[in-house]
C-alpha atoms as a PDB file:
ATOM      1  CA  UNK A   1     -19.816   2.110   9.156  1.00  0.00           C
ATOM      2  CA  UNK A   2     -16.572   3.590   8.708  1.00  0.00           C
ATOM      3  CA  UNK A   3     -12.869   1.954   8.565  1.00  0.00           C
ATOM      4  CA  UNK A   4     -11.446   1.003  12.100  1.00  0.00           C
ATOM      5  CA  UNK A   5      -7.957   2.997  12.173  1.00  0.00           C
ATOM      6  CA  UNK A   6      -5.234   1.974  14.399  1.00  0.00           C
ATOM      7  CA  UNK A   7      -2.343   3.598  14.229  1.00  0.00           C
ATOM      8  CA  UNK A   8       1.233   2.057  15.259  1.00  0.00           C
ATOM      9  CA  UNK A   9       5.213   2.533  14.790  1.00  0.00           C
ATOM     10  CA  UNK A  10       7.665  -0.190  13.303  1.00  0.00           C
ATOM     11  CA  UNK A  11       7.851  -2.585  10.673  1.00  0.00           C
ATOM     12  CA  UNK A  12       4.657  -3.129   9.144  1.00  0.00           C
ATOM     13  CA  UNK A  13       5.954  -6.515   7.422  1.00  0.00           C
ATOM     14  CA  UNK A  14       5.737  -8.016  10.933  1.00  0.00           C
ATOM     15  CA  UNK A  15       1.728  -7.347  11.485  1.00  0.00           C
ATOM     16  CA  UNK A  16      -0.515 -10.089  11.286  1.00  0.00           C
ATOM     17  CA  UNK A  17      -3.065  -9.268   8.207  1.00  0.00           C
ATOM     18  CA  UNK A  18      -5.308 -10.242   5.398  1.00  0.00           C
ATOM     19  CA  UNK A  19      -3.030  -7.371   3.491  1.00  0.00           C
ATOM     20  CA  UNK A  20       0.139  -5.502   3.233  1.00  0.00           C
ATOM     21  CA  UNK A  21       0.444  -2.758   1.038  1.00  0.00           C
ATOM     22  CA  UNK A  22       3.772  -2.468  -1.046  1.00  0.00           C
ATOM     23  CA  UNK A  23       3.999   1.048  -2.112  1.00  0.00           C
ATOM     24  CA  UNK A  24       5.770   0.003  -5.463  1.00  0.00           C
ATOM     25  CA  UNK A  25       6.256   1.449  -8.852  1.00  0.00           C
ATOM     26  CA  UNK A  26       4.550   0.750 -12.792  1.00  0.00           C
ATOM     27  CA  UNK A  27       7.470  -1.595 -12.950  1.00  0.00           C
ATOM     28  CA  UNK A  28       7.181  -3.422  -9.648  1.00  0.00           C
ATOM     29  CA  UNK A  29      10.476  -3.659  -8.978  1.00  0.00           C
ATOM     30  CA  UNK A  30      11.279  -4.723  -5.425  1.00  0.00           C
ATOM     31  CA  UNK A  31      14.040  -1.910  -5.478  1.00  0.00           C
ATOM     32  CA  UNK A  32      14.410   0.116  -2.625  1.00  0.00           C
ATOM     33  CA  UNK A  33      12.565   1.386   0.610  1.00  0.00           C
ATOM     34  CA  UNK A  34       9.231  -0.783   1.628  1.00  0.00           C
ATOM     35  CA  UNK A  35       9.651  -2.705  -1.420  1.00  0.00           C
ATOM     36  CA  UNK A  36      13.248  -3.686  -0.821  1.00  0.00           C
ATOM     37  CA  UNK A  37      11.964  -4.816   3.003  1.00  0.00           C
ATOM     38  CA  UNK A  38       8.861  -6.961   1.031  1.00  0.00           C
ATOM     39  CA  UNK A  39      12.257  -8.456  -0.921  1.00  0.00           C
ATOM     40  CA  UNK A  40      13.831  -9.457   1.988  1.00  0.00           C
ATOM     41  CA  UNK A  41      10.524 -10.085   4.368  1.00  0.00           C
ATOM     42  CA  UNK A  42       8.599 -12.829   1.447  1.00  0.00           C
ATOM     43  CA  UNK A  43      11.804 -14.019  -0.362  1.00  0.00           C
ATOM     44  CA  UNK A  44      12.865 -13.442  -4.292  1.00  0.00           C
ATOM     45  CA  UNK A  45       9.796 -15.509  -4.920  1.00  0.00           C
ATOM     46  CA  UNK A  46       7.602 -12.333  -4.369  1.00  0.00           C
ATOM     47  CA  UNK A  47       9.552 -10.883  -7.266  1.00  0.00           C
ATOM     48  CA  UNK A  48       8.215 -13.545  -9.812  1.00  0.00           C
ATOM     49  CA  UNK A  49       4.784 -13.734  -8.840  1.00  0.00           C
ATOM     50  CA  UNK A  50       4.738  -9.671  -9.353  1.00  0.00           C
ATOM     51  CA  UNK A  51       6.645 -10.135 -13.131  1.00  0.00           C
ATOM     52  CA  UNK A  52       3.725 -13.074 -14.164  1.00  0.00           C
ATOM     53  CA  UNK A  53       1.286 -10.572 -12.485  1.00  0.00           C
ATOM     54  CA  UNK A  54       2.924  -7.413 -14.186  1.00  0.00           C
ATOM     55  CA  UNK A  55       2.550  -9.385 -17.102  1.00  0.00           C
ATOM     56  CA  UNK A  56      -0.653 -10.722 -17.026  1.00  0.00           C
ATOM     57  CA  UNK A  57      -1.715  -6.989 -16.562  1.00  0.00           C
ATOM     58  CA  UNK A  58      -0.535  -6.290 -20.075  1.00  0.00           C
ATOM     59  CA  UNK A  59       2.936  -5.199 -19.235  1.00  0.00           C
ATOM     60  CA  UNK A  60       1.674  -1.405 -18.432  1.00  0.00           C
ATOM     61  CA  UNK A  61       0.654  -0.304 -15.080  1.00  0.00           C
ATOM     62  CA  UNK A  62      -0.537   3.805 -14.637  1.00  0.00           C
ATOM     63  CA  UNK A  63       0.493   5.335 -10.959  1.00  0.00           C
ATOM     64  CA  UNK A  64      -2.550   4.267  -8.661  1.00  0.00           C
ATOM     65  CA  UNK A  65      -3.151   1.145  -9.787  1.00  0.00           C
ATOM     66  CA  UNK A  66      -3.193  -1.656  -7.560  1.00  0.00           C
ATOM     67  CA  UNK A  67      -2.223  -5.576  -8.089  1.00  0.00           C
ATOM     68  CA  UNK A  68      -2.244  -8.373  -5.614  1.00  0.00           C
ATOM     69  CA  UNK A  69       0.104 -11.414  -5.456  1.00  0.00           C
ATOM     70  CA  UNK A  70       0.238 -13.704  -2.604  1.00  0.00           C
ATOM     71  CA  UNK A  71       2.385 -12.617   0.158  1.00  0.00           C
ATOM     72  CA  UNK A  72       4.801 -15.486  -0.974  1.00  0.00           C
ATOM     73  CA  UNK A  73       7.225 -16.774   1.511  1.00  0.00           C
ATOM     74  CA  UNK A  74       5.656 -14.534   4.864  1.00  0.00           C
ATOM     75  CA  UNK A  75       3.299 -16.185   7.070  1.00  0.00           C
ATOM     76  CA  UNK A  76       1.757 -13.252   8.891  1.00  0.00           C
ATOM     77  CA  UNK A  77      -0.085 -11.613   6.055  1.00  0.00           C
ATOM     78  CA  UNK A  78      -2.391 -13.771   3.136  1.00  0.00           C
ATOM     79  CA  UNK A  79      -1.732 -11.346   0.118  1.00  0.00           C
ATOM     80  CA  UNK A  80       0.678  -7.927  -0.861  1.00  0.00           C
ATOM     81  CA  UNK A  81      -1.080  -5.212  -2.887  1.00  0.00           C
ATOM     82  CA  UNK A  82       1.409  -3.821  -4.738  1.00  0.00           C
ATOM     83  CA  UNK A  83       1.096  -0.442  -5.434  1.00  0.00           C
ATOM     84  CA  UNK A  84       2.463   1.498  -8.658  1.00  0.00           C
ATOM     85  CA  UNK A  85       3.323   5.215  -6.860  1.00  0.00           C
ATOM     86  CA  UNK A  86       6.688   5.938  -8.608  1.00  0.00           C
ATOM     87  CA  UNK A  87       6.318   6.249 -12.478  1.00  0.00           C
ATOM     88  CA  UNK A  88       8.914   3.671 -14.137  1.00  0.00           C
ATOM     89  CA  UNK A  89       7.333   3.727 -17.551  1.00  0.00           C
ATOM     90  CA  UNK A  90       9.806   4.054 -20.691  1.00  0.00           C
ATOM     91  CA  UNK A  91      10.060   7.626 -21.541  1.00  0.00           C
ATOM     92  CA  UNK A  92       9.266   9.314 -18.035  1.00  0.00           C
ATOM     93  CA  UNK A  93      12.442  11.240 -16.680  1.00  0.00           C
ATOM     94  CA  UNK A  94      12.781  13.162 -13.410  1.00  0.00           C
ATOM     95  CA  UNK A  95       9.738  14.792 -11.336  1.00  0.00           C
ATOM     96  CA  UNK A  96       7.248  12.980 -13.845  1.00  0.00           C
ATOM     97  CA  UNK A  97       8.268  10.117 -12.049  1.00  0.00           C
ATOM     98  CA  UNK A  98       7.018  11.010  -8.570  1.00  0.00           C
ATOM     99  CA  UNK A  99       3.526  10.494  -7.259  1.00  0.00           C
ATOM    100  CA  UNK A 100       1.018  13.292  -6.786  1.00  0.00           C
ATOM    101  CA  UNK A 101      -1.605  13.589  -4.537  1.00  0.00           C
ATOM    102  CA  UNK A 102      -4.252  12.487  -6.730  1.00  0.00           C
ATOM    103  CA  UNK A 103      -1.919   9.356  -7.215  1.00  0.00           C
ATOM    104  CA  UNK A 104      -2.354   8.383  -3.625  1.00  0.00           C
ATOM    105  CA  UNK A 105      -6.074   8.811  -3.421  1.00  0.00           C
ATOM    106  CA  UNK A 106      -6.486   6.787  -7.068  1.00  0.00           C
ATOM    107  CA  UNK A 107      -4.431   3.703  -5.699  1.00  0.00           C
ATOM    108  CA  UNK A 108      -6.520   4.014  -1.771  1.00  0.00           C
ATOM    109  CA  UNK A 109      -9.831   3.844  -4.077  1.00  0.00           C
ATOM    110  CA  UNK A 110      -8.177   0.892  -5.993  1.00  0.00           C
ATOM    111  CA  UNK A 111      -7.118  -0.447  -2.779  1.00  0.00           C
ATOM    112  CA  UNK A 112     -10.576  -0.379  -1.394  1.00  0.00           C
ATOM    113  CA  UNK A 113     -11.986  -2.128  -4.428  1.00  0.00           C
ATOM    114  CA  UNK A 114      -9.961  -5.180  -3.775  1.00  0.00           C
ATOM    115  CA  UNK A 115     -11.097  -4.925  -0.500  1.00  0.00           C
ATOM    116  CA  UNK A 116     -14.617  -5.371  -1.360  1.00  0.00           C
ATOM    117  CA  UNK A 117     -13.856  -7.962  -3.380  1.00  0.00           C
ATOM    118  CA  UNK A 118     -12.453 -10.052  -0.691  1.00  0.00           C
ATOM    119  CA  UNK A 119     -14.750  -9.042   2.157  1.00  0.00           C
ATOM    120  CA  UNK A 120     -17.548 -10.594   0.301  1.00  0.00           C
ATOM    121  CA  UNK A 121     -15.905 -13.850  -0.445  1.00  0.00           C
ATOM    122  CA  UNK A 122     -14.968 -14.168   3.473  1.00  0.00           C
ATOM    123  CA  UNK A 123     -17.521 -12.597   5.220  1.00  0.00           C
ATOM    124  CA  UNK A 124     -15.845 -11.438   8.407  1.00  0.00           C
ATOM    125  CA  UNK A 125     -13.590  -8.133   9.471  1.00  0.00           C
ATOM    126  CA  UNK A 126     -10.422  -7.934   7.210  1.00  0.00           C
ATOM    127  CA  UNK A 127      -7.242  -6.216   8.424  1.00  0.00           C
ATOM    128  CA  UNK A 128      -5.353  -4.139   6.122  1.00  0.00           C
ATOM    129  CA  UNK A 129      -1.860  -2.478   6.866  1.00  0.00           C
ATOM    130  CA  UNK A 130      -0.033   0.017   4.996  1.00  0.00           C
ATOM    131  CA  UNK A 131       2.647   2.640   5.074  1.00  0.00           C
ATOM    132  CA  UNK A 132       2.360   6.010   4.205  1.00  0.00           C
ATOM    133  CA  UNK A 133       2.800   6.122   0.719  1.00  0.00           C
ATOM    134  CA  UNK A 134       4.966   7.989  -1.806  1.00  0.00           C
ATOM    135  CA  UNK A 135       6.672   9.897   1.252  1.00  0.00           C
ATOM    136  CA  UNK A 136       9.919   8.198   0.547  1.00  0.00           C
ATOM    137  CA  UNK A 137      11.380   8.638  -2.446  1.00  0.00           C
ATOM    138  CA  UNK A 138       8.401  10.106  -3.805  1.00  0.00           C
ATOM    139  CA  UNK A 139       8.996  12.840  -1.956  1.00  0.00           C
ATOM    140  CA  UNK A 140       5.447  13.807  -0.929  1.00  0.00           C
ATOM    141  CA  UNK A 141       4.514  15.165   2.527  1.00  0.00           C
ATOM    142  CA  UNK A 142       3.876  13.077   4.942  1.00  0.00           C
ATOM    143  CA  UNK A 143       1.236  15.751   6.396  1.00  0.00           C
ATOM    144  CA  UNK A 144      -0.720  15.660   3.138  1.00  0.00           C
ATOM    145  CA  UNK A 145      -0.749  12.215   2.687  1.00  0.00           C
ATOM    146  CA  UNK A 146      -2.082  11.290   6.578  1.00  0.00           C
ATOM    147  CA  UNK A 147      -4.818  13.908   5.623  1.00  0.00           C
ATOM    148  CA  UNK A 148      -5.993  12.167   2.838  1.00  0.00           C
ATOM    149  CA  UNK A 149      -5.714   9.094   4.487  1.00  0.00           C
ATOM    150  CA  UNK A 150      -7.999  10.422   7.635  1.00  0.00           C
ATOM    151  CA  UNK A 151     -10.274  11.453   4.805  1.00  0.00           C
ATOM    152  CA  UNK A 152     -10.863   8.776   2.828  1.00  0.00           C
ATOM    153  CA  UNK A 153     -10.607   6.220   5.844  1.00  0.00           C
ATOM    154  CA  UNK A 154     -13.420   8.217   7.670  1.00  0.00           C
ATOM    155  CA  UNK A 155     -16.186   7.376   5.376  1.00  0.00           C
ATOM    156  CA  UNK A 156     -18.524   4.876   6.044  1.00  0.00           C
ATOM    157  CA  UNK A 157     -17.997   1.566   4.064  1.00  0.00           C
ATOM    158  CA  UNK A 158     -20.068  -1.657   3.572  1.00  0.00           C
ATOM    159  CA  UNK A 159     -17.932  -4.285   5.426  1.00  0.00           C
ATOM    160  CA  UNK A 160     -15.668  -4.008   8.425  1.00  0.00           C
ATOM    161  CA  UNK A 161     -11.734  -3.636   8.049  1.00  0.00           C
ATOM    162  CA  UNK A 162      -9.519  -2.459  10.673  1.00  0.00           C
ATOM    163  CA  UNK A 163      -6.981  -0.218   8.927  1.00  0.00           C
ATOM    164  CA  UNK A 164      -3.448  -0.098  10.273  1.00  0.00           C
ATOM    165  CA  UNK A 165      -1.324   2.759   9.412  1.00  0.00           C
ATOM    166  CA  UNK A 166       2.272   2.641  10.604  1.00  0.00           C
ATOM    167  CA  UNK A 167       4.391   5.218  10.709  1.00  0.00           C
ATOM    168  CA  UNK A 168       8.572   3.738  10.730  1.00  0.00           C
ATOM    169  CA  UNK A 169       9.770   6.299  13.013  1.00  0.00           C
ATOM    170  CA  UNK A 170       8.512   7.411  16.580  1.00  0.00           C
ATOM    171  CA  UNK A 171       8.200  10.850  14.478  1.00  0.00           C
ATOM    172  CA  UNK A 172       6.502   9.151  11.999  1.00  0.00           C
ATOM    173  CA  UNK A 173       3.961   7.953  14.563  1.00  0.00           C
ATOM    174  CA  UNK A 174       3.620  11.171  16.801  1.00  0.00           C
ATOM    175  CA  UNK A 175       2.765  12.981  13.124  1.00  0.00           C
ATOM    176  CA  UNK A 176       0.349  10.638  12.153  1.00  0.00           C
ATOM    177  CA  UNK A 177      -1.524  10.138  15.759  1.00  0.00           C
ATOM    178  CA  UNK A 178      -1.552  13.828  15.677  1.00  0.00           C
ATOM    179  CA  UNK A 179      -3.527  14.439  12.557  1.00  0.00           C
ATOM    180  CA  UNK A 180      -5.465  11.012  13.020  1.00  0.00           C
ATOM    181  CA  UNK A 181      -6.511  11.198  16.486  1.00  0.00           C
END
């Protein structure tokens, strides 16, 4: 069966979920944008939980990956997955640091593999909400990336999960309904 999609317009750190994505960066670095709203939303402890995470990760995250904390101090969502989309790594200067693409779809795939995880250990429809990713600073279009979300979210799947995607803005929203619906 495939992913339930609702689509809806605000603050996506006010949803009630098993998940929240945080569109981060290989650093994760509650900085700016979403992350700077997961900062303010689950308290500095967040922060610390991503560093022993980060850590415990070997230090190195590649665009696309995916790690999960708890959602810390919030009490509407169980768990963050923290996305790496902007490149942070020592070395990488300018574009290099922006997300392609082919980021996006790596980290949904990673996404949905930490889904599975947790949809067999509770046995019942999760709820997942995210933003659309790497749009911000990233710089990616917001077109492309709603396309590849209708695409990936439109294939059948083994358990049930109600995605939300929110768009911030009413344009936001009318963009993504448009391409969604």
């Amino acid at each position: 069966m495939p992913y339930t999609i609702t689509i809806k317009q605000g603050d996506l750190l006010n949803e009630e979920a098993d998940f929240i994505v945080n569109p981060s960066n290989t650093r994760l670095i509650l900085g700016s944008g979403v992350s700077m709203a997961f900062k303010r939303h689950c308290g500095i402890e967040l922060q610390k939980e991503m560093d022993e995470a980060l850590e415990a990760a070997g230090g190195v995250l590649k665009q696309g990956d995916v790690i999960v904390t708890s959602a810390a101090k919030a009490k509407n969502f169980k768990y963050a997955l923290h996305v790496a989309v902007m490149n942070y790594n020592p070395g990488v200067r300018y574009n290099e640091k922006n997300p392609t693409l082919e980021t996006i779809e790596k980290a949904l795939y990673n996404i949905e593999n930490h889904l599975k995880e947790y949809a067999k250990k509770e046995q019942r429809e999760i709820k997942i909400a995210l933003p659309l990713m790497g749009c911000g600073v990233g710089g990616l279009d917001k077109a492309e990336v709603v396309k590849l979300y209708k695409q990936f979210f439109q294939r059948d799947v083994d358990s049930e999960c109600e995605v939300v995607i929110y768009g911030y803005s009413q344009e936001d929203y009318r963009l993504i309904k448009s391409i969604i619906e």
